[in-house]
C-alpha atoms as a PDB file:
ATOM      1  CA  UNK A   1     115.289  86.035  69.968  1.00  0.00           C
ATOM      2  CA  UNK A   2     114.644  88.795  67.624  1.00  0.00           C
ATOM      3  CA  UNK A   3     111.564  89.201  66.153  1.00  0.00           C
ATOM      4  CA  UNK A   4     109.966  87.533  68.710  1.00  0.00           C
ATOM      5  CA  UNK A   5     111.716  84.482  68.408  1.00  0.00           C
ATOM      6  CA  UNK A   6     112.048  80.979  66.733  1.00  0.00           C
ATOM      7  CA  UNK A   7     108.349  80.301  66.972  1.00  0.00           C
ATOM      8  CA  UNK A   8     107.768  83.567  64.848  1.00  0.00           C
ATOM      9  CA  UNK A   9     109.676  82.704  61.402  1.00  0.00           C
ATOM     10  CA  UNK A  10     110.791  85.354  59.204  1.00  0.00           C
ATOM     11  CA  UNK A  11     109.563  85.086  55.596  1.00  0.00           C
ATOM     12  CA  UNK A  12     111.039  87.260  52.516  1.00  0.00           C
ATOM     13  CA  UNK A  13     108.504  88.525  49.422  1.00  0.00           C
ATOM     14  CA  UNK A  14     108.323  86.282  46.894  1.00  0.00           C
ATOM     15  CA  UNK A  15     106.028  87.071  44.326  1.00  0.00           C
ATOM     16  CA  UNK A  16     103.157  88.503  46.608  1.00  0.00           C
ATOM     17  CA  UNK A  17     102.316  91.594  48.366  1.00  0.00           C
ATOM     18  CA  UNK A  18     101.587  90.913  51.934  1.00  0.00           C
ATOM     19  CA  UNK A  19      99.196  94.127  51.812  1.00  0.00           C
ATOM     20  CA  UNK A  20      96.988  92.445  48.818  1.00  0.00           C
ATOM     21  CA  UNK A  21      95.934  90.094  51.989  1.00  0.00           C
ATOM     22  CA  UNK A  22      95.037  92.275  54.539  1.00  0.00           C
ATOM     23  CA  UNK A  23      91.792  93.994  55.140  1.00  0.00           C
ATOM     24  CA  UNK A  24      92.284  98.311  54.765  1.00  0.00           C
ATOM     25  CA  UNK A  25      90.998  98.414  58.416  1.00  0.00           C
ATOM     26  CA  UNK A  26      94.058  95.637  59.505  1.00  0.00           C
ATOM     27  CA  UNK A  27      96.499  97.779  57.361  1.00  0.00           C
ATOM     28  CA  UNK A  28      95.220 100.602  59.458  1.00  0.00           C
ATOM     29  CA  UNK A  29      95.517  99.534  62.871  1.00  0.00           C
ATOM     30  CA  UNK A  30      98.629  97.913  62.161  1.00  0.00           C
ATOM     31  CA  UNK A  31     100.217 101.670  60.396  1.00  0.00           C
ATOM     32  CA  UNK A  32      98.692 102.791  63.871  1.00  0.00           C
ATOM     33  CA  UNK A  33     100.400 100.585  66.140  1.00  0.00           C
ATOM     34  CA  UNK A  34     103.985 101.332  63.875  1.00  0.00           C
ATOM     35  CA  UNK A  35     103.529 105.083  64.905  1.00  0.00           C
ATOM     36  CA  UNK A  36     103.356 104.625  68.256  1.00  0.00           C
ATOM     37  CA  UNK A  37     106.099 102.148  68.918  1.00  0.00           C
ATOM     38  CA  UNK A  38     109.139 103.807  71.121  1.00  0.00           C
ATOM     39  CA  UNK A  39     112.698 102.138  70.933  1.00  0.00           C
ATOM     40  CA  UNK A  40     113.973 105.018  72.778  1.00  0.00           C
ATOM     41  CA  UNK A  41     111.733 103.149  76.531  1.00  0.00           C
ATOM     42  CA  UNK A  42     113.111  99.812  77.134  1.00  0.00           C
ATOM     43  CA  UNK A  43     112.718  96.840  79.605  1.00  0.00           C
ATOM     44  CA  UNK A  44     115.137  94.362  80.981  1.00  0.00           C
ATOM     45  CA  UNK A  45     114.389  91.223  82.799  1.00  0.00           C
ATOM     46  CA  UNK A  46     116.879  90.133  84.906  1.00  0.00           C
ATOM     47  CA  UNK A  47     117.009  86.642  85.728  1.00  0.00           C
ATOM     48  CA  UNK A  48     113.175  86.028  85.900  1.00  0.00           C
ATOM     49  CA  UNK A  49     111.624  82.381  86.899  1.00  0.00           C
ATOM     50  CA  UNK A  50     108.414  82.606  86.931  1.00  0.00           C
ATOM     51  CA  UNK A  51     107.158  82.081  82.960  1.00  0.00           C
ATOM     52  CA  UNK A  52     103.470  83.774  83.602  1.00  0.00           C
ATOM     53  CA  UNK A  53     105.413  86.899  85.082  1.00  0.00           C
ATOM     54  CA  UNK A  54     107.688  86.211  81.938  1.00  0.00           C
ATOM     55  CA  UNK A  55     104.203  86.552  79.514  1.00  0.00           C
ATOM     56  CA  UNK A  56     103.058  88.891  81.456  1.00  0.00           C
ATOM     57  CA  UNK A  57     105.392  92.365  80.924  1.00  0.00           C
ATOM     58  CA  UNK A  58     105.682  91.189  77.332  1.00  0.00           C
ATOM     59  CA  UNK A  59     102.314  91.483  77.326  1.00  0.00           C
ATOM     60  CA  UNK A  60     102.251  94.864  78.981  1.00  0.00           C
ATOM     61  CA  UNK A  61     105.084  96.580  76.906  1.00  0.00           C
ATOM     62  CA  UNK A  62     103.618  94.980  73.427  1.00  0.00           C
ATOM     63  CA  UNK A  63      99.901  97.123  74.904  1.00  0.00           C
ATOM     64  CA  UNK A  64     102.168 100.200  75.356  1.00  0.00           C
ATOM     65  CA  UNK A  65     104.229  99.904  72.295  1.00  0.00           C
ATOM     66  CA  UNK A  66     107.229  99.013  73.868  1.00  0.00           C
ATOM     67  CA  UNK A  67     109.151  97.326  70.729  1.00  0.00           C
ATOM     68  CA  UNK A  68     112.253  95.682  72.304  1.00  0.00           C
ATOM     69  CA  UNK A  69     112.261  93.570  75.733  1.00  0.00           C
ATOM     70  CA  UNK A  70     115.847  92.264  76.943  1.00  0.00           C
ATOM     71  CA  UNK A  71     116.193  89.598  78.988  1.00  0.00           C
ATOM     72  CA  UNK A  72     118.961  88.274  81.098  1.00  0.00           C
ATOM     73  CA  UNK A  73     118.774  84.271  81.130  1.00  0.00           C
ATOM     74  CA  UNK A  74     117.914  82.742  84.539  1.00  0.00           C
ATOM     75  CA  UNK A  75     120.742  79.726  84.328  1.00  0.00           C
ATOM     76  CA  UNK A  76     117.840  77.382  86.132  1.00  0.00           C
ATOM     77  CA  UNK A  77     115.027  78.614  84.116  1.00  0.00           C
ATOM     78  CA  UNK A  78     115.090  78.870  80.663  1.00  0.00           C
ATOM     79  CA  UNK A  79     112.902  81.910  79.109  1.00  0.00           C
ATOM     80  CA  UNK A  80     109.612  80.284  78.312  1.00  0.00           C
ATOM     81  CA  UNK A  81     106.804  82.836  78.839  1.00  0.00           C
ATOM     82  CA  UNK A  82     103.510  81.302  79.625  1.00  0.00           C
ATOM     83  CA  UNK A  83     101.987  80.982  76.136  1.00  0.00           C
ATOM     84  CA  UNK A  84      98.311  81.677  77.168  1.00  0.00           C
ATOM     85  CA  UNK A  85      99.092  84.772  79.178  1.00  0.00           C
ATOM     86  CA  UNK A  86     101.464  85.940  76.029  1.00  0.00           C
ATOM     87  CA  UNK A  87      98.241  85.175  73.730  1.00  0.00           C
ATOM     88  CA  UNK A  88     100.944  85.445  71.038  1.00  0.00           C
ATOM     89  CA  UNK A  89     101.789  88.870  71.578  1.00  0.00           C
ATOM     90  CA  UNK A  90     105.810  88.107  71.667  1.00  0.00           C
ATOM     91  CA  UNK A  91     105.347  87.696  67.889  1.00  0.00           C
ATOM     92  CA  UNK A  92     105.295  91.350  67.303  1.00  0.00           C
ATOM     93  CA  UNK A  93     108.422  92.503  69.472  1.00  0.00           C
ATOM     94  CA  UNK A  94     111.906  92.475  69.775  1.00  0.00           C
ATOM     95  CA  UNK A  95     113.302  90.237  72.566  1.00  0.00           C
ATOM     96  CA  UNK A  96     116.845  90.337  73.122  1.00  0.00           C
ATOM     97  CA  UNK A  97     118.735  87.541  75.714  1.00  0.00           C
ATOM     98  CA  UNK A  98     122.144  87.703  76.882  1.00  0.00           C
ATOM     99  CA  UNK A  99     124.151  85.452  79.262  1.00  0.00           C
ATOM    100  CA  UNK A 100     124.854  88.075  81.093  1.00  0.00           C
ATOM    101  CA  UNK A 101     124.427  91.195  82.468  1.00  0.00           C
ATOM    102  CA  UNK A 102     127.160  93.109  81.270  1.00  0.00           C
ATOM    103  CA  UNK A 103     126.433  92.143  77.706  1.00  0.00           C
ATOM    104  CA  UNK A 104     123.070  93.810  77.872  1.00  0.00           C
ATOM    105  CA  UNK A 105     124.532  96.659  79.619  1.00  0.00           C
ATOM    106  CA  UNK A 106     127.365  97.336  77.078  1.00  0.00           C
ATOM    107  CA  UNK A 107     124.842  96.786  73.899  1.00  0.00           C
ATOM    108  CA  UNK A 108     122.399  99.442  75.453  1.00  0.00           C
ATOM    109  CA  UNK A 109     124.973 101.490  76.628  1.00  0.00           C
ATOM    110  CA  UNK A 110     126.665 101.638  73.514  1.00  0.00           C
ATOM    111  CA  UNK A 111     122.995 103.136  71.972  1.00  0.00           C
ATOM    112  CA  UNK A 112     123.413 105.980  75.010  1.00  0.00           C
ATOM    113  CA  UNK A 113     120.688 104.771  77.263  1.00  0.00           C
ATOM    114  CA  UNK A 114     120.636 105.292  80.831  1.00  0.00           C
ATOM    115  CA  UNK A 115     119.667 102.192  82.946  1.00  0.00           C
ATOM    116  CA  UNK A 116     117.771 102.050  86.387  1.00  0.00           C
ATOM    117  CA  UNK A 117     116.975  99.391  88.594  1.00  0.00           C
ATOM    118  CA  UNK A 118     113.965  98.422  90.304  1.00  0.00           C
ATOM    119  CA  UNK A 119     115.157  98.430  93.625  1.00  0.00           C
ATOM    120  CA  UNK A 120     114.445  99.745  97.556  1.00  0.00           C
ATOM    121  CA  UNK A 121     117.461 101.025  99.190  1.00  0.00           C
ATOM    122  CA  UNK A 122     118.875 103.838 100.349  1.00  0.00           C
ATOM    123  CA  UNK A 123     119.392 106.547  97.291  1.00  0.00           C
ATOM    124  CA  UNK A 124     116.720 105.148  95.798  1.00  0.00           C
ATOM    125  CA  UNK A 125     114.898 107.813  93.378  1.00  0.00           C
ATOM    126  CA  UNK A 126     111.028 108.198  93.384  1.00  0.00           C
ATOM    127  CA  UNK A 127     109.512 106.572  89.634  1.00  0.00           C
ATOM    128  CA  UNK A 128     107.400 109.937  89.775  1.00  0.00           C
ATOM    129  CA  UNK A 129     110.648 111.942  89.348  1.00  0.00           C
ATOM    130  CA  UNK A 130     112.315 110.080  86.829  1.00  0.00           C
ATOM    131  CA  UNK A 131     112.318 111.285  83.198  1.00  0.00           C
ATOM    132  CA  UNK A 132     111.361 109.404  80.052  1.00  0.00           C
ATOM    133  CA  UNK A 133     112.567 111.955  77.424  1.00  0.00           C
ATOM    134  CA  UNK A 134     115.844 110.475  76.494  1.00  0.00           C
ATOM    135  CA  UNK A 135     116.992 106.900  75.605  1.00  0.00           C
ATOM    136  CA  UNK A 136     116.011 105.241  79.255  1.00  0.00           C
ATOM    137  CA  UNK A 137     115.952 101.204  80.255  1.00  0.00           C
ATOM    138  CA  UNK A 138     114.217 100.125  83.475  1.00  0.00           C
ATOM    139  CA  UNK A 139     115.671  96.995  84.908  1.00  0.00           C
ATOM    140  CA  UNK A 140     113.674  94.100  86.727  1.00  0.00           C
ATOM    141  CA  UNK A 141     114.715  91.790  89.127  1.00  0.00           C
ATOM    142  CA  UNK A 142     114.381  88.028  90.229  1.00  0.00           C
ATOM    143  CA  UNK A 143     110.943  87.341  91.476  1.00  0.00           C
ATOM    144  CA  UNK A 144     112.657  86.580  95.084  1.00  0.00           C
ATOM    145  CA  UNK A 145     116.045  87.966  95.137  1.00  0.00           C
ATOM    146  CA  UNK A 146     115.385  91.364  92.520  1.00  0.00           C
ATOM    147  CA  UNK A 147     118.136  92.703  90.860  1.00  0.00           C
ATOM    148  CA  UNK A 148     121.245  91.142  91.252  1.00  0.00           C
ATOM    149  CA  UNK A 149     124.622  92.644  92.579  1.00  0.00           C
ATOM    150  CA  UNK A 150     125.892  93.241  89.001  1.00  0.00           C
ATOM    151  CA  UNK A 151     122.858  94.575  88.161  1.00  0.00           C
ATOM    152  CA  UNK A 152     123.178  97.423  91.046  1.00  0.00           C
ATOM    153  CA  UNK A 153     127.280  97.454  90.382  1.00  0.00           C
ATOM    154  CA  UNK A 154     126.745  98.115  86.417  1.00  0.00           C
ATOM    155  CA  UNK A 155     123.296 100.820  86.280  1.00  0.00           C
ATOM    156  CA  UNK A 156     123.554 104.445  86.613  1.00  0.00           C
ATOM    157  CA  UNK A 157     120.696 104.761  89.312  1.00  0.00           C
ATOM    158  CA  UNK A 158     118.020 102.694  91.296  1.00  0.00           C
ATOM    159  CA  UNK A 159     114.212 103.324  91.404  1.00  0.00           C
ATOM    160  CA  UNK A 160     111.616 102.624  93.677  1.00  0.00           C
ATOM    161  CA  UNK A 161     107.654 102.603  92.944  1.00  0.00           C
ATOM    162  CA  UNK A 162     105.962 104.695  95.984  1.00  0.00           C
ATOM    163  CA  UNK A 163     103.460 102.699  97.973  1.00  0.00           C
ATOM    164  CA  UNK A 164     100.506 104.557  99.854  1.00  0.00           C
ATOM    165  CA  UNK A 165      98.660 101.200 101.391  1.00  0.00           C
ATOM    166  CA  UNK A 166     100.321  98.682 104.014  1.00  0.00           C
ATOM    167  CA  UNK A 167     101.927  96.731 101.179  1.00  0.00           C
ATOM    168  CA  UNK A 168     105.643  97.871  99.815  1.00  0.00           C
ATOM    169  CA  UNK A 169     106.491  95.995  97.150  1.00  0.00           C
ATOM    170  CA  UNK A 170     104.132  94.689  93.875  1.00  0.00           C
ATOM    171  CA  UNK A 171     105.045  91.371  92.280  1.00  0.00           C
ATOM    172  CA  UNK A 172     107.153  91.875  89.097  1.00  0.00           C
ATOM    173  CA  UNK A 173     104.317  92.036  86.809  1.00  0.00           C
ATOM    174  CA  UNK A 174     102.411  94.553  88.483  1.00  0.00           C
ATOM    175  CA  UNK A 175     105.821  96.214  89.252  1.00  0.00           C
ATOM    176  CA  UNK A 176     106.654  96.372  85.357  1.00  0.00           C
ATOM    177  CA  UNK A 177     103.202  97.434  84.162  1.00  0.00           C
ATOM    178  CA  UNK A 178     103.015 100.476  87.055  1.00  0.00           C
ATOM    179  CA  UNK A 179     106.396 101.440  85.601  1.00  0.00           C
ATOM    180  CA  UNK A 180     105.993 101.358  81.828  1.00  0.00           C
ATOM    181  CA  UNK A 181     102.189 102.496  82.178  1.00  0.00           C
ATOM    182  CA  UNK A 182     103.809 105.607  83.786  1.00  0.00           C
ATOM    183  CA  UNK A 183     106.928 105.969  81.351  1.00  0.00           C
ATOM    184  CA  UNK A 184     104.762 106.047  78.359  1.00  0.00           C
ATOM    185  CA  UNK A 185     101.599 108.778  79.929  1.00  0.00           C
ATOM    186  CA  UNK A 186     104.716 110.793  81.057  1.00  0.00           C
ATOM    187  CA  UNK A 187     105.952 110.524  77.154  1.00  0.00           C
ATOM    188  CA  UNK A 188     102.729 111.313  75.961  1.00  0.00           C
ATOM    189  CA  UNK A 189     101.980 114.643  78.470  1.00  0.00           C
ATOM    190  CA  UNK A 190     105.798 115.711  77.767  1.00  0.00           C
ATOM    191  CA  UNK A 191     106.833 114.831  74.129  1.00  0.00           C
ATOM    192  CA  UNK A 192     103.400 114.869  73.110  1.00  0.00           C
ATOM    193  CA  UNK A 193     103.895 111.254  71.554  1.00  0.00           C
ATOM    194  CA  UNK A 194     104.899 108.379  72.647  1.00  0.00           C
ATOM    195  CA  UNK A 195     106.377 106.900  69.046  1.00  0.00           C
ATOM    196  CA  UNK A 196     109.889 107.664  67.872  1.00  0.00           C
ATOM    197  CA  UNK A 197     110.551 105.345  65.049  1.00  0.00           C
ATOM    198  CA  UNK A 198     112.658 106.461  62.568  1.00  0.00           C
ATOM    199  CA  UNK A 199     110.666 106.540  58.952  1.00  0.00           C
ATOM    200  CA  UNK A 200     112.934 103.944  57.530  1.00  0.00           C
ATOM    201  CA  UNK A 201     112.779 101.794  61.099  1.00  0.00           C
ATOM    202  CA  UNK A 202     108.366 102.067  60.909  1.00  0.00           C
ATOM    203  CA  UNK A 203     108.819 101.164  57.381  1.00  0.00           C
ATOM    204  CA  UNK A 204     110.405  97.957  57.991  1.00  0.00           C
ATOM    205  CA  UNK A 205     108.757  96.897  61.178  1.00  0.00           C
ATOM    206  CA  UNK A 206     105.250  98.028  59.365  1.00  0.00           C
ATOM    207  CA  UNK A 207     106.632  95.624  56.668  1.00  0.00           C
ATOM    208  CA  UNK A 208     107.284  92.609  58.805  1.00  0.00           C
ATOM    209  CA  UNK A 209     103.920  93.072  60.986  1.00  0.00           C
ATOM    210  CA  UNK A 210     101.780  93.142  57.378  1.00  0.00           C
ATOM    211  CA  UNK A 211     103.868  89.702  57.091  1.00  0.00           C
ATOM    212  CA  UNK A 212     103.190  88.410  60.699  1.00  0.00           C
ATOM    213  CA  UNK A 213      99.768  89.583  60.699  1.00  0.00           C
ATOM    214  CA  UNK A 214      98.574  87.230  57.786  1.00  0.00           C
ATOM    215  CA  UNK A 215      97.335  84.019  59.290  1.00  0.00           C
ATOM    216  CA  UNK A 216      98.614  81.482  55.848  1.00  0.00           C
ATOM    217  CA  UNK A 217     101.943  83.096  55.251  1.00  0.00           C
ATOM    218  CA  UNK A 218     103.717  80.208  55.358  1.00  0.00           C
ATOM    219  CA  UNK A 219     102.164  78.963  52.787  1.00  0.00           C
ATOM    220  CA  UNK A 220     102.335  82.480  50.534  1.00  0.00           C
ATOM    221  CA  UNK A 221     106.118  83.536  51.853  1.00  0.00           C
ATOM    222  CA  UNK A 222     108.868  81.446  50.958  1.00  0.00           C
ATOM    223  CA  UNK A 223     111.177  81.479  54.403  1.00  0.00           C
ATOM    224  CA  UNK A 224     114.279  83.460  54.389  1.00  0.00           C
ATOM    225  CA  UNK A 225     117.685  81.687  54.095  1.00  0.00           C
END
């Protein structure tokens, strides 16, 4: 579902400049939202039923310029996030689905991230003591069941989100947004930014969000074959 999937349509230049249709102060906030985008903090869903807690960490890591989400497909429920708590916002990321665990493991693997799992058990690590300065994925588990067993078989650690009240667990959502709220302020305070786009990788996404952000492009962009 890249590009935020079949809904969002990719379009190729034809004889038009997307930037001759935006506003300077769209063209700004977009160039804005490019330079803070990390690809280097990452989410995975595993197995997820529940389509508004589906919307809803898109939502969050699209806020805090997460770029890619990948999700593990729940066999008995297909990955529809709720379209009015999404408010569109899938349009502008990168969301990944595999059949399988494994898959997702070996693709980020193979770009050197670590992965941890949301998860309370014994050997659990603190969120607070984590680091976010290398390539990092947090996993998320089924709304009832969490993580599954290949999920805890295949990462390199699990994680647990410190409670001070009664309750000692937060529903997936909340879960995900404590998590990546934290990953990116601990980016920020320690990198000093939370961006790390490559100049020819925030060319091309500033590209294709100039595309996506103008409201008649199918009628200006011929789409691409």
């Amino acid at each position: 579902m890249s590009g935020g999937g079949a809904r969002y349509e990719r379009y190729e230049r034809e004889q038009f400049e997307p930037e001759q249709f935006l506003l300077d102060v769209r063209k700004e906030k977009i160039d804005r939202v490019v330079s803070h985008r990390t690809r280097n903090f990452t989410v995975v869903l595993d197995r997820l039923e529940d389509s508004f807690n589906m919307a809803a960490v898109l939502r969050t890591c699209e806020s805090m310029g997460v770029q890619e989400v990948h999700i593990i497909i729940n066999p008995e429920a297909p990955f529809v996030p709720n379209s009015r708590v999404a408010q569109g916002c899938d349009k502008w990321l990168d969301v990944k689905l595999y059949k399988t665990f494994a898959e997702c493991r070996e693709h980020l693997k193979s770009r050197g991230f670590s992965l941890y799992a949301s998860a309370i058990q014994e050997g659990a690590t603190s969120l607070y003591t984590l680091r976010f300065d290398g390539k990092m994925a947090l996993v998320f588990g089924n709304e009832r069941r969490g993580v599954s067993e290949d999920v805890l078989a295949g990462v390199d650690g699990t994680f647990w989100v410190p409670m001070k009240g009664f309750s000692q667990s937060l529903n997936i959502s909340a879960a995900a947004s404590a998590c990546i709220s934290r990953a990116i302020a601990w980016r920020d305070e320690h990198l000093g930014q939370s961006g790390d786009l490559s100049p020819e990788d925030a060319q091309a996404l500033r590209e294709r969000f100039y595309v996506l952000a103008i409201k008649q492009r199918k009628r200006l962009f011929k789409k691409a074959p």
